[in-house]
Protein backbone atom coordinates (compact mmCIF):
# COMPACT_ATOMS: atom_id res chain seq x y z
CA UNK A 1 0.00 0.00 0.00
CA UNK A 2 2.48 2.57 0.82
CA UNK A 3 5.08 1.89 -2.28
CA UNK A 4 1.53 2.10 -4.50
CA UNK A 5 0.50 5.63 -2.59
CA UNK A 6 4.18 6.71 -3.45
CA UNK A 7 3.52 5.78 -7.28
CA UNK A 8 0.47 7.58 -6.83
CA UNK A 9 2.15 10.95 -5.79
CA UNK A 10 5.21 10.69 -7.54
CA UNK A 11 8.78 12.06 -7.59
CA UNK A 12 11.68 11.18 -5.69
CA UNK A 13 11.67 9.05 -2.86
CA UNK A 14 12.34 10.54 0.48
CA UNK A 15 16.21 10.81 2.08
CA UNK A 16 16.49 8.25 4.59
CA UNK A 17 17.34 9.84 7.92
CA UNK A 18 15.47 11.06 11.43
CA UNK A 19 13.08 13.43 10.63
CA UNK A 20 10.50 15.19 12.88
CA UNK A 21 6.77 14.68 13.52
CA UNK A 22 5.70 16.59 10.61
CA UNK A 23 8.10 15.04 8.45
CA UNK A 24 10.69 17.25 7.47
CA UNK A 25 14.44 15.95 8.08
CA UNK A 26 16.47 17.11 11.44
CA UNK A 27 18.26 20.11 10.54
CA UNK A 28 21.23 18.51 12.36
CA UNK A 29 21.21 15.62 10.60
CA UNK A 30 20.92 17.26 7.06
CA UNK A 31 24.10 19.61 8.19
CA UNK A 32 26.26 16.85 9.07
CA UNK A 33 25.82 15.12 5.68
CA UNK A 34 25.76 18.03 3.72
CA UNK A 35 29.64 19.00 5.51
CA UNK A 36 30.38 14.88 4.82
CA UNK A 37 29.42 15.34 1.21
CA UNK A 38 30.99 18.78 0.41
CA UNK A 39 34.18 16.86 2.17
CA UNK A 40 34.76 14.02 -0.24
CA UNK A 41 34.02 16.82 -3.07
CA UNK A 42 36.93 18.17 -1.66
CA UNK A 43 38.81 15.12 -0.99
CA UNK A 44 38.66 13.89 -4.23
CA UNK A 45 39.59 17.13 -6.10
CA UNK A 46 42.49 17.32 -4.12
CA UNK A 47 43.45 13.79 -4.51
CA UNK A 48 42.96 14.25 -8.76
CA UNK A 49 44.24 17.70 -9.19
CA UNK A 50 47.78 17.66 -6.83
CA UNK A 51 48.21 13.88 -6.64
CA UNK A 52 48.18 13.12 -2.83
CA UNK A 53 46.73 10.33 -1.12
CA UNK A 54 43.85 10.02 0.67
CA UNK A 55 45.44 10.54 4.35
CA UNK A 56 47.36 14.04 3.05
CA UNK A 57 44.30 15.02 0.78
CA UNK A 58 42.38 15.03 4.39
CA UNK A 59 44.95 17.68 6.25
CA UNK A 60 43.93 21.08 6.63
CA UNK A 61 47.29 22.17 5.28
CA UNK A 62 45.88 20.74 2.12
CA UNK A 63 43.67 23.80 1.40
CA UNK A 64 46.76 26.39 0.76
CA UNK A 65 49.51 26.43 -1.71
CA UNK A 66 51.76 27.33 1.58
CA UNK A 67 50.55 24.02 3.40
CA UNK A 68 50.86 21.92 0.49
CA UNK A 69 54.41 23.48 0.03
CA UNK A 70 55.03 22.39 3.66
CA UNK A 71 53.99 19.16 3.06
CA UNK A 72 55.50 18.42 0.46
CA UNK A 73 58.75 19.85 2.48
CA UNK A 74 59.96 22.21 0.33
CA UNK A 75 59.76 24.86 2.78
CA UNK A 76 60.38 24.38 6.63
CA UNK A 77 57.84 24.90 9.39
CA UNK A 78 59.30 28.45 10.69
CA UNK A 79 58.83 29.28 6.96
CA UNK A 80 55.48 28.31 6.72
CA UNK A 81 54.15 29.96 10.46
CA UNK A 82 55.98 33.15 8.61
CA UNK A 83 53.81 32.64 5.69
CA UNK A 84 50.80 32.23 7.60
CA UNK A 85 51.29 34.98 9.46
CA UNK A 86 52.32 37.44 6.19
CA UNK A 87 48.66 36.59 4.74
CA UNK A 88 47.28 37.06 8.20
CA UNK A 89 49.10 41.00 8.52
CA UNK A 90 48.26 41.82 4.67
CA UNK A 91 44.84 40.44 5.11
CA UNK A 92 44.86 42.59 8.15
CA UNK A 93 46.10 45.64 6.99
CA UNK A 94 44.21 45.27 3.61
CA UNK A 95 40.45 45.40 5.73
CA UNK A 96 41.39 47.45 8.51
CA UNK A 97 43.57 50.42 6.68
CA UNK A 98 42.33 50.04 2.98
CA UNK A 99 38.75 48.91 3.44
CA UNK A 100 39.45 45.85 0.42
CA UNK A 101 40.44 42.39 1.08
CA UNK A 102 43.44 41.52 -0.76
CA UNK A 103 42.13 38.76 -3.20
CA UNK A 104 41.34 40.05 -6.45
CA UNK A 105 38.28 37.61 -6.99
CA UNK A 106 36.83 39.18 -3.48
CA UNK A 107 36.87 42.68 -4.36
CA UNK A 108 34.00 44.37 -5.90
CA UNK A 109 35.48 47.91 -7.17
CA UNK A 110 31.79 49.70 -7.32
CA UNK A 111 31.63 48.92 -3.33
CA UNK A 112 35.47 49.87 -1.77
CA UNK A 113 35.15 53.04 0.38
CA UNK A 114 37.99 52.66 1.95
CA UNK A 115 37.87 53.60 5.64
CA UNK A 116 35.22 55.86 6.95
CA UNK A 117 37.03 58.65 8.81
CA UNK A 118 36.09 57.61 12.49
CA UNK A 119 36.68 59.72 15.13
CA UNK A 120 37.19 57.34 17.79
CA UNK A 121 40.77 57.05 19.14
CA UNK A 122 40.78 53.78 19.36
CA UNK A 123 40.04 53.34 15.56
CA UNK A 124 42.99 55.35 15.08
CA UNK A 125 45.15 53.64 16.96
CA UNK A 126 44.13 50.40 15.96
CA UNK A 127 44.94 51.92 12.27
CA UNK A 128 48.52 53.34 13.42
CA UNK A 129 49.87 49.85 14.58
CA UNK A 130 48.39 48.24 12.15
CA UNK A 131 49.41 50.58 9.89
CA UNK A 132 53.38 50.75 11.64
CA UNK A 133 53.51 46.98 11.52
CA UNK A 134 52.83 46.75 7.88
CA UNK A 135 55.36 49.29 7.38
CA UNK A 136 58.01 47.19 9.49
CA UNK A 137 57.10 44.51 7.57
CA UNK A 138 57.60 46.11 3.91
CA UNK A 139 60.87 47.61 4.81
CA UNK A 140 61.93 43.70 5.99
CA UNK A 141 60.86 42.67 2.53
CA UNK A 142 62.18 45.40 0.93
CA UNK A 143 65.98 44.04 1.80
CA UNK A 144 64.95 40.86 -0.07
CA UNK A 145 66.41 39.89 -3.85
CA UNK A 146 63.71 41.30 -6.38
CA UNK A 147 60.98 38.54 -7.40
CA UNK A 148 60.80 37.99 -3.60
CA UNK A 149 58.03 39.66 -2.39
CA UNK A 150 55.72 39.25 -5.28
CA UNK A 151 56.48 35.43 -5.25
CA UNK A 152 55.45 35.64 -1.48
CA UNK A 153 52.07 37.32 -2.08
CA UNK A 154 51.11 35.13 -5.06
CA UNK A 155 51.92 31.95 -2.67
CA UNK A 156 50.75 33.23 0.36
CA UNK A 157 48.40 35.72 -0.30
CA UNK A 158 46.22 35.15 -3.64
CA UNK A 159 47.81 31.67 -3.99
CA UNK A 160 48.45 31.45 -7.85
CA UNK A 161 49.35 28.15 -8.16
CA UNK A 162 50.36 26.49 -11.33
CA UNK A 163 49.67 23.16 -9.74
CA UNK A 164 53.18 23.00 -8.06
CA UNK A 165 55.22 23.40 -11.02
CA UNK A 166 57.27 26.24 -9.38
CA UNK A 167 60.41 26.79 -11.03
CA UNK A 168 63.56 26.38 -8.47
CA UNK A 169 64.69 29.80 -9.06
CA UNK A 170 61.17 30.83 -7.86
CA UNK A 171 61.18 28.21 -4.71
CA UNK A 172 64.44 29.80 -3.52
CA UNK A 173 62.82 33.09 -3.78
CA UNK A 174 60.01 32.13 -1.65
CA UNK A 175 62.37 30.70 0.98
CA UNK A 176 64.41 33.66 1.42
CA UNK A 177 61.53 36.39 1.62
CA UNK A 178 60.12 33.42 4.21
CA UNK A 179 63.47 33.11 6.10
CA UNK A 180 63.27 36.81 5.94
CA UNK A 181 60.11 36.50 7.02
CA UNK A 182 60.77 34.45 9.79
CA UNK A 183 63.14 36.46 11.29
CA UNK A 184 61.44 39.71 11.10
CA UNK A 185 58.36 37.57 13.26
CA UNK A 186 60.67 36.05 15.28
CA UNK A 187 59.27 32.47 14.62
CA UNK A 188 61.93 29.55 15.21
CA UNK A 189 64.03 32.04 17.68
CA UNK A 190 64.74 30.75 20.90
């Protein structure tokens, strides 16, 4: 009787899983597959597009052109917390000073205003160290070969990658502006 009152109204048949009294599926329960599914998407691509097995294609590091560098250990882990931390201060500065986020597929030119001209003190100070830090950190930069810094924001910032075919001239760019890097942060100092 049922499978002929399903014929009867047709379509799909229902998702198996708990559902409620009036029939509609447990929001918690359609969440967790919906992460699980969007997951192995994920999984997969990375396992098809950069190679890696399923164990590596599972790490968070995974997701970045700087954690897939790292994993692949072509750059050390005081070079990739440096890294991390340069996409972190542009990202940073980029929102706080400039109003844009630094990814060129984010930014939507008819909406940047930049920043608003607040009077609070605290905005402004906020603003200034951001501002000094950024400055500290360009001047660091700024004593690396040339090639270095925009090899450091295409990896760590908009991460252009050409599915890891980084030429070694390029690679030992990106270490030194990520030694340099390092240093400036002092990550790996004791």
């Amino acid at each position: 009787m049922k499978a002929l009152s399903r014929k009867r109204k047709g379509g799909r048949p229902r998702k198996a899983g708990p559902r409620y009294a009036n029939g509609n599926r447990k929001e918690s329960f359609v969440r967790e597959e919906t992460e699980k599914e969007a997951r192995s998407v994920v999984i997969d691509a990375r396992q098809r597009i950069f190679g890696m097995t399923e164990d590596q294609a599972k790490s968070d590091l995974a997701g970045t052109l700087l954690g897939r560098l790292y994993m692949a250990k072509h750059i050390t882990k005081q070079q990739f917390e440096a890294g991390e931390r340069y996409a972190h201060d542009v990202w940073r500065y980029s929102v706080t000073v400039l109003g844009v986020t630094p990814t060129v597929q984010a930014q939507n030119m008819l909406k940047v205003k930049g920043h608003q001209g607040d009077d609070d003190d605290t905005a402004q100070r906020r603003i200034d160290r951001i501002t000094a830090a950024w400055v500290a950190t360009e001047t660091v930069l700024g004593t690396c070969p040339i090639g270095s810094k925009a090899t450091l924001r295409s990896v760590c910032v908009t991460e252009e990658d050409a599915c890891g075919d980084m030429p070694m001239s390029q690679m030992a760019l990106l270490r030194r502006g990520l030694a340099s890097l390092a240093r400036h942060y002092g990550i790996g100092d004791k």
